[in-house]
Protein backbone atom coordinates (compact mmCIF):
# COMPACT_ATOMS: atom_id res chain seq x y z
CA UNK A 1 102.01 69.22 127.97
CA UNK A 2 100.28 66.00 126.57
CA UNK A 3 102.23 64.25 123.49
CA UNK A 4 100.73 62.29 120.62
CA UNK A 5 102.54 59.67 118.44
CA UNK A 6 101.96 59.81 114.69
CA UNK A 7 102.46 56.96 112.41
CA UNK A 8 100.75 56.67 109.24
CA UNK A 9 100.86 55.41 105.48
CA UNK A 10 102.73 52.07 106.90
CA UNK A 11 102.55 48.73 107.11
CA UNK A 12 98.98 47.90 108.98
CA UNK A 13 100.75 45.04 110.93
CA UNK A 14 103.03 48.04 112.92
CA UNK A 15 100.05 49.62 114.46
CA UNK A 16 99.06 47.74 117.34
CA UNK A 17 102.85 47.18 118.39
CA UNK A 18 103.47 51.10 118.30
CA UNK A 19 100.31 51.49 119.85
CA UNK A 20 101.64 49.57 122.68
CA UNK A 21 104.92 50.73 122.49
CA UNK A 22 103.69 54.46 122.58
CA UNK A 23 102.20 53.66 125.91
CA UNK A 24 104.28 52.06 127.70
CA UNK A 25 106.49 55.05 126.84
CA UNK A 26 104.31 58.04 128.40
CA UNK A 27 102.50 59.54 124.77
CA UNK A 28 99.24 60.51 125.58
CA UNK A 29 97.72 59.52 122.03
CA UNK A 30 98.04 58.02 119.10
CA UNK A 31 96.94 59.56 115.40
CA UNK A 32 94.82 57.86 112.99
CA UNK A 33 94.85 59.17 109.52
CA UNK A 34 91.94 58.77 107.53
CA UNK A 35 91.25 58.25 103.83
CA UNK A 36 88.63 56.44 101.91
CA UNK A 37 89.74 56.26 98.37
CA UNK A 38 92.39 57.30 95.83
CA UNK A 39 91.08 58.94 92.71
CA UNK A 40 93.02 57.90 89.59
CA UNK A 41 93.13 61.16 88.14
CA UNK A 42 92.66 64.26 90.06
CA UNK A 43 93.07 68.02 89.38
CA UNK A 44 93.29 69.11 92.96
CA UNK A 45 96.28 69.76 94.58
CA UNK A 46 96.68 68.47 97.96
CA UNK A 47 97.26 71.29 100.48
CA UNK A 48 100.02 69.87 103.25
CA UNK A 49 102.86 69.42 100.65
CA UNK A 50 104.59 72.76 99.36
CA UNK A 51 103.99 71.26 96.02
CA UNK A 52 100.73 70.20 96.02
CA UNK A 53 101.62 66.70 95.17
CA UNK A 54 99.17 63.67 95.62
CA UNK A 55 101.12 60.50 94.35
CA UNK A 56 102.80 60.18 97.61
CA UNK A 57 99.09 58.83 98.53
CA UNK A 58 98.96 56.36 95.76
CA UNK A 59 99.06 52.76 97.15
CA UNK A 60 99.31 53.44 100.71
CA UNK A 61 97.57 51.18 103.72
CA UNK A 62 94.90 52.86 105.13
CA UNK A 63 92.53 51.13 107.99
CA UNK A 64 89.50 52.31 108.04
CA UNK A 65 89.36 55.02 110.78
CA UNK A 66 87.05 53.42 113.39
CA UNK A 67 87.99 50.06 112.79
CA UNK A 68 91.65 50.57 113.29
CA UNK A 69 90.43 52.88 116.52
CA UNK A 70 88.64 49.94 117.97
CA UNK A 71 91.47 47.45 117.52
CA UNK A 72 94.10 49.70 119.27
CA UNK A 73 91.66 50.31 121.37
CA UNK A 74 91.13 46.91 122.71
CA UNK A 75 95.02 46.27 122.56
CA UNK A 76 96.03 49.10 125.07
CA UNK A 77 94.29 50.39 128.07
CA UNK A 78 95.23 54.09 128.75
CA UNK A 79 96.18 55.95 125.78
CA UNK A 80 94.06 57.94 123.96
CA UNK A 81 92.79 57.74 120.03
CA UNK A 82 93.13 61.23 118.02
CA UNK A 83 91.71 60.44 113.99
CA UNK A 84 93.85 62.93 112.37
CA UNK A 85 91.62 64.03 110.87
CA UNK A 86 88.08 62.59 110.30
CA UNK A 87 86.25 63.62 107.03
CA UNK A 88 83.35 63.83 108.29
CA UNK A 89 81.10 66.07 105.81
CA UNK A 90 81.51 62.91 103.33
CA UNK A 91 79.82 60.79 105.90
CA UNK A 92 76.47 60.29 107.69
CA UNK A 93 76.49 61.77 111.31
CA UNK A 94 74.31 59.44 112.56
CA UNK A 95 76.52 56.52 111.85
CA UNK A 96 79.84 58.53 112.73
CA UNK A 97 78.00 59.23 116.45
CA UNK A 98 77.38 55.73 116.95
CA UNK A 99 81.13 54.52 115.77
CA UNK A 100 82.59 57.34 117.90
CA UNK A 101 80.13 56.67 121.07
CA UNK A 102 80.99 52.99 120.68
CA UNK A 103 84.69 53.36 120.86
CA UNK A 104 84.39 55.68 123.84
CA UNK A 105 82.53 54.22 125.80
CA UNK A 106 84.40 50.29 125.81
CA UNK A 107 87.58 52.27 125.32
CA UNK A 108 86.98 53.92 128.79
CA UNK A 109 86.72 57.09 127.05
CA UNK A 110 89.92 56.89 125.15
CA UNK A 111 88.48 58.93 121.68
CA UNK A 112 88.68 62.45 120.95
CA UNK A 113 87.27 63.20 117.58
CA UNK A 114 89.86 64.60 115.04
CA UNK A 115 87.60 66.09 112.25
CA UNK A 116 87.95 67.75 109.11
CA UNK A 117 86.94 68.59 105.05
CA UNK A 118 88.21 66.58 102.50
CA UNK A 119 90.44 68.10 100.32
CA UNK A 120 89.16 65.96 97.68
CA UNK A 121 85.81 66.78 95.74
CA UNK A 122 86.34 62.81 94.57
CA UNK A 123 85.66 61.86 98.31
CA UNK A 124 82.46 63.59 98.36
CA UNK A 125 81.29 62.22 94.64
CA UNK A 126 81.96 58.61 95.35
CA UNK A 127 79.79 58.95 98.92
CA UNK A 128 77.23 60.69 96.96
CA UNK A 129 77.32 63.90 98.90
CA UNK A 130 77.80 67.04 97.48
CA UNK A 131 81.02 69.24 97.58
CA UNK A 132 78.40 72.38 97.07
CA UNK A 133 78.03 74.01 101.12
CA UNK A 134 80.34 71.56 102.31
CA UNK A 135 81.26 73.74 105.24
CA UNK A 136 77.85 74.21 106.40
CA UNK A 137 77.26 70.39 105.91
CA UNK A 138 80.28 70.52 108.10
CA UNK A 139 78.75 72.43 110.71
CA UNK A 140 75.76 70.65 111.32
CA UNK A 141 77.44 67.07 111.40
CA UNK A 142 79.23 68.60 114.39
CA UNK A 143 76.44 68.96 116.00
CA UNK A 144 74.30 65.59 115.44
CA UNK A 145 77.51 63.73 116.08
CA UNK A 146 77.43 66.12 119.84
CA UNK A 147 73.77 66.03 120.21
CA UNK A 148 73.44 61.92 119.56
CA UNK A 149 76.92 61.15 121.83
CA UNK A 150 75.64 62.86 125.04
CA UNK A 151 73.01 59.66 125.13
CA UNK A 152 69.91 62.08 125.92
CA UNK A 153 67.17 62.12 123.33
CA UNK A 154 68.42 65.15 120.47
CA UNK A 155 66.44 66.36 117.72
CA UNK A 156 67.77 68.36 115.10
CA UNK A 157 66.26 70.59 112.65
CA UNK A 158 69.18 72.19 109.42
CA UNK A 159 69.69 72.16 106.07
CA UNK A 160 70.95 69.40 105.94
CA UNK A 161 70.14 66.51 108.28
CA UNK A 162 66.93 66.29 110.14
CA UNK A 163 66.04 64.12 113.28
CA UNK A 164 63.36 63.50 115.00
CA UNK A 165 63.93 62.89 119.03
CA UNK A 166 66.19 59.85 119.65
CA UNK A 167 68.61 58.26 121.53
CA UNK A 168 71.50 56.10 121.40
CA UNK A 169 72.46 53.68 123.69
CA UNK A 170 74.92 52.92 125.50
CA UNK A 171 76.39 56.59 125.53
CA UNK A 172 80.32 57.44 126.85
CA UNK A 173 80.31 58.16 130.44
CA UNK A 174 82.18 61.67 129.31
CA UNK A 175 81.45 64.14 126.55
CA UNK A 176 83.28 63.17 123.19
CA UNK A 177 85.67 66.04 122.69
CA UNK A 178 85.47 67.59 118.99
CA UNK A 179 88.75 68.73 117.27
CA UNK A 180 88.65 70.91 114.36
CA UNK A 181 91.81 70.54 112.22
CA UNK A 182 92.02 72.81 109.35
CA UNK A 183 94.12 76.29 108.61
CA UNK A 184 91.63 78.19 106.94
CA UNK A 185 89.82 81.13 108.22
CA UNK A 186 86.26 79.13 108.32
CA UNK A 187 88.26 76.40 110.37
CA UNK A 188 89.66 78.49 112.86
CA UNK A 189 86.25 80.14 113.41
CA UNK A 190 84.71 76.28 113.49
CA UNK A 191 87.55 75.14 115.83
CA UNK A 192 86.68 78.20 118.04
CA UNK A 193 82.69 78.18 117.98
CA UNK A 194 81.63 74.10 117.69
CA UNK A 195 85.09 72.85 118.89
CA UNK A 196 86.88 71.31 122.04
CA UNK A 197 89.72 71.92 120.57
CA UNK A 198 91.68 72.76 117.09
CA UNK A 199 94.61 70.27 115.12
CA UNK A 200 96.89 71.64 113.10
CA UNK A 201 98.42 70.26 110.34
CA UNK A 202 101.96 71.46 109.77
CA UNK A 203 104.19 74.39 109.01
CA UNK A 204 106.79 76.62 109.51
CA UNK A 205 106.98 78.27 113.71
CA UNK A 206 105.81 81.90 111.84
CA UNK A 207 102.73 80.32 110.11
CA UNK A 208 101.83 78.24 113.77
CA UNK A 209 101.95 81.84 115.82
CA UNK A 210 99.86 83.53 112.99
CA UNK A 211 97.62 80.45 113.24
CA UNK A 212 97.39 80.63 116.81
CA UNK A 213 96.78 84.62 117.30
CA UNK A 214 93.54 83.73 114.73
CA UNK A 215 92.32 81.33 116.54
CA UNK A 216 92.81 82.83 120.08
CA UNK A 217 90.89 85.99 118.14
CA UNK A 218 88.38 84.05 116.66
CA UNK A 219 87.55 82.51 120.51
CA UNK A 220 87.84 85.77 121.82
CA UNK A 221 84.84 86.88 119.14
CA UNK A 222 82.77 83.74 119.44
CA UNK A 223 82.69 84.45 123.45
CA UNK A 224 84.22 80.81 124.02
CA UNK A 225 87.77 81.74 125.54
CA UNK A 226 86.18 80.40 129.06
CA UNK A 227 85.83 76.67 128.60
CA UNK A 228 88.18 74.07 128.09
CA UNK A 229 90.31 74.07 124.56
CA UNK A 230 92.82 71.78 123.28
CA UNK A 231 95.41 72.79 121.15
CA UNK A 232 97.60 69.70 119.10
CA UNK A 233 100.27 71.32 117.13
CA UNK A 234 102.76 70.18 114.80
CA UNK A 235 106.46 71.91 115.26
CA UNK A 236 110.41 71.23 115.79
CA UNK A 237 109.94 73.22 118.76
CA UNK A 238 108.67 69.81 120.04
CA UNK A 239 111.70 67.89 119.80
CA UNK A 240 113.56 69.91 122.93
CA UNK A 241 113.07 70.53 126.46
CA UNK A 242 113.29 74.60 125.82
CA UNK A 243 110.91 74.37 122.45
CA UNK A 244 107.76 72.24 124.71
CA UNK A 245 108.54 75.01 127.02
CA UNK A 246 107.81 77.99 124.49
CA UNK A 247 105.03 75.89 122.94
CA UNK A 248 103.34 75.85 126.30
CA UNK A 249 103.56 79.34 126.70
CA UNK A 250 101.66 79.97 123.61
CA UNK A 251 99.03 77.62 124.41
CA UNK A 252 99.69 74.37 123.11
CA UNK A 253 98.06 71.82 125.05
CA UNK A 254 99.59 68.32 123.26
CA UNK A 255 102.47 68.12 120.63
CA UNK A 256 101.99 65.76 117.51
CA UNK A 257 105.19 64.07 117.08
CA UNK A 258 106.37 61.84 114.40
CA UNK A 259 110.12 60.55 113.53
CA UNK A 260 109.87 60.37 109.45
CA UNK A 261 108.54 61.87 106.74
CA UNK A 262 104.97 60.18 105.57
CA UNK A 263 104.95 62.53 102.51
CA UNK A 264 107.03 59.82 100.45
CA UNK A 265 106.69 57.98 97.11
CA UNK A 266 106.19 54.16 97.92
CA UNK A 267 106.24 52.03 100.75
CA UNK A 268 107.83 53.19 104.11
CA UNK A 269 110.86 50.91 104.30
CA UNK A 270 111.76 52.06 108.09
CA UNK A 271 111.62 48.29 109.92
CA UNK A 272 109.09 48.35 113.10
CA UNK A 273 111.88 47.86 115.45
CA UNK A 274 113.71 51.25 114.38
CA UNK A 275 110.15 53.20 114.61
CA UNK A 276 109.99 51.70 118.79
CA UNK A 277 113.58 53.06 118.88
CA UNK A 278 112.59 56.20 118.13
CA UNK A 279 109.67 56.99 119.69
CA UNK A 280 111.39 55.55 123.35
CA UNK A 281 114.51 57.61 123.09
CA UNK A 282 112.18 60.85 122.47
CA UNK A 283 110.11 59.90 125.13
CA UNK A 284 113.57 59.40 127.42
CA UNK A 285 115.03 62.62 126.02
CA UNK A 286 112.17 64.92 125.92
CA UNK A 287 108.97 63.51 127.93
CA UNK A 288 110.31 62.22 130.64
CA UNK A 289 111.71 65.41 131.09
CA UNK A 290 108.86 67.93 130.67
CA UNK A 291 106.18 65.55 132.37
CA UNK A 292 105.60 65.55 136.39
């Protein structure tokens, strides 16, 4: 079992220092959340709060994904970068496979590619991309952002993007792993047929097995149950030495742990000192513990 530190919505000065200090502790990665704007009025709902409320968002830090990326990257040396999640529909492949092929390949190959929708149609309107087939737009970004990283010449002929043979250069020495977060049916079956792997983003232990019997079904279908597949998960189960245990017998491959709530109205007030705190005495009590 691999485990991932999540910090987000903070102040921007804490990251590099919890980088550090998730490292020297034995995570495995380190989120990155993602968000371009923050529409002033909005009539969707957003759909990780039981609520639906968005004003949690309002005023909040965020890096931009790659940038942030590239400075922990150049601050640390072994742990490993997990954008939580990437919206990548809103943006243009071809740029996105020469951000993420950059950071992998002077990160020693310290990126695996957290991606996602947007919730927000306001996301798509202010990049000028359409919220209309957004899934298949999806779909095909996947794989231009696979096709351009492997650093052969790719072509690509969709709906939506189309590329002549090319070639970027210099290319990671190892394939970029793909992540599909999302809970919806189309995302499990996206996770399952374009994915190395599937995020999730939060819930109850029920609604995690329910996820995880779709997706193992939706592999099973797709004929892709024989190569390599992380699993991140979100779930108390994570915070003891019996819970990692059951987690890993369902599949998980790396636990997403955080030590607050980022779904709060105004600024985090938790100093950077207390955040170190706990993050090391997890990593004492629980992956120390669980980790050969």
């Amino acid at each position: 079992m691999r485990f991932t530190y999540a910090e987000a919505m903070t102040d921007p000065s804490y990251y590099l220092p919890l980088a550090r200090a998730a490292e020297a502790a034995g995570y495995a990665s380190f989120t990155v959340a993602d968000s371009l704007v923050y529409p002033k009025e909005s009539a969707t709902s957003y759909p990780y709060t039981s609520d639906g409320d968005r004003e949690f968002l309002e005023d909040k830090s965020f890096i931009e994904t790659f940038i942030l990326v590239a400075a922990l990257g150049a601050a640390t040396s072994t742990i490993r970068f997990t954008p939580f999640v990437l919206k990548l529909p809103i943006r243009p492949p071809v740029l996105v496979a020469k951000q993420a092929s950059s950071i992998a390949y002077l990160t020693g190959n310290r990126l695996a590619l957290g991606v996602g929708l947007s919730p927000w149609p306001e996301d798509f309107a202010v990049m000028g991309v359409p919220w209309a087939r957004r899934g298949r737009r999806m779909d095909e970004a996947i794989e231009v952002v696979r096709g351009l990283t492997s650093g052969d010449y790719f072509e690509y002929h969709g709906e939506f993007y189309d590329l002549p043979p090319v070639k970027m250069s210099p290319a990671p020495t190892e394939p970029i792993p793909i992540l599909v977060g999302g809970h919806s049916e189309a995302a499990l079956r996206r996770a399952a047929r374009l994915g190395d792997g599937w995020m999730h983003g939060g819930g109850d232990a029920e609604e995690l097995d329910a996820l995880l019997a779709r997706l193992a079904a939706a592999r099973a279908e797709e004929g892709t149950t024989d190569r390599p597949f992380e699993i991140h998960a979100i779930s108390y189960d994570a915070y003891s030495v019996d819970g990692v245990k059951r987690l890993a017998d369902k599949g998980v491959t790396d636990l997403i742990v955080g030590f607050r709530s980022p779904y709060i109205k105004g600024p985090d007030a938790e100093p950077l000192a207390r955040k170190i705190e706990h993050l090391e005495r997890f990593a004492e009590s629980v992956i120390a513990k669980v980790t050969p």
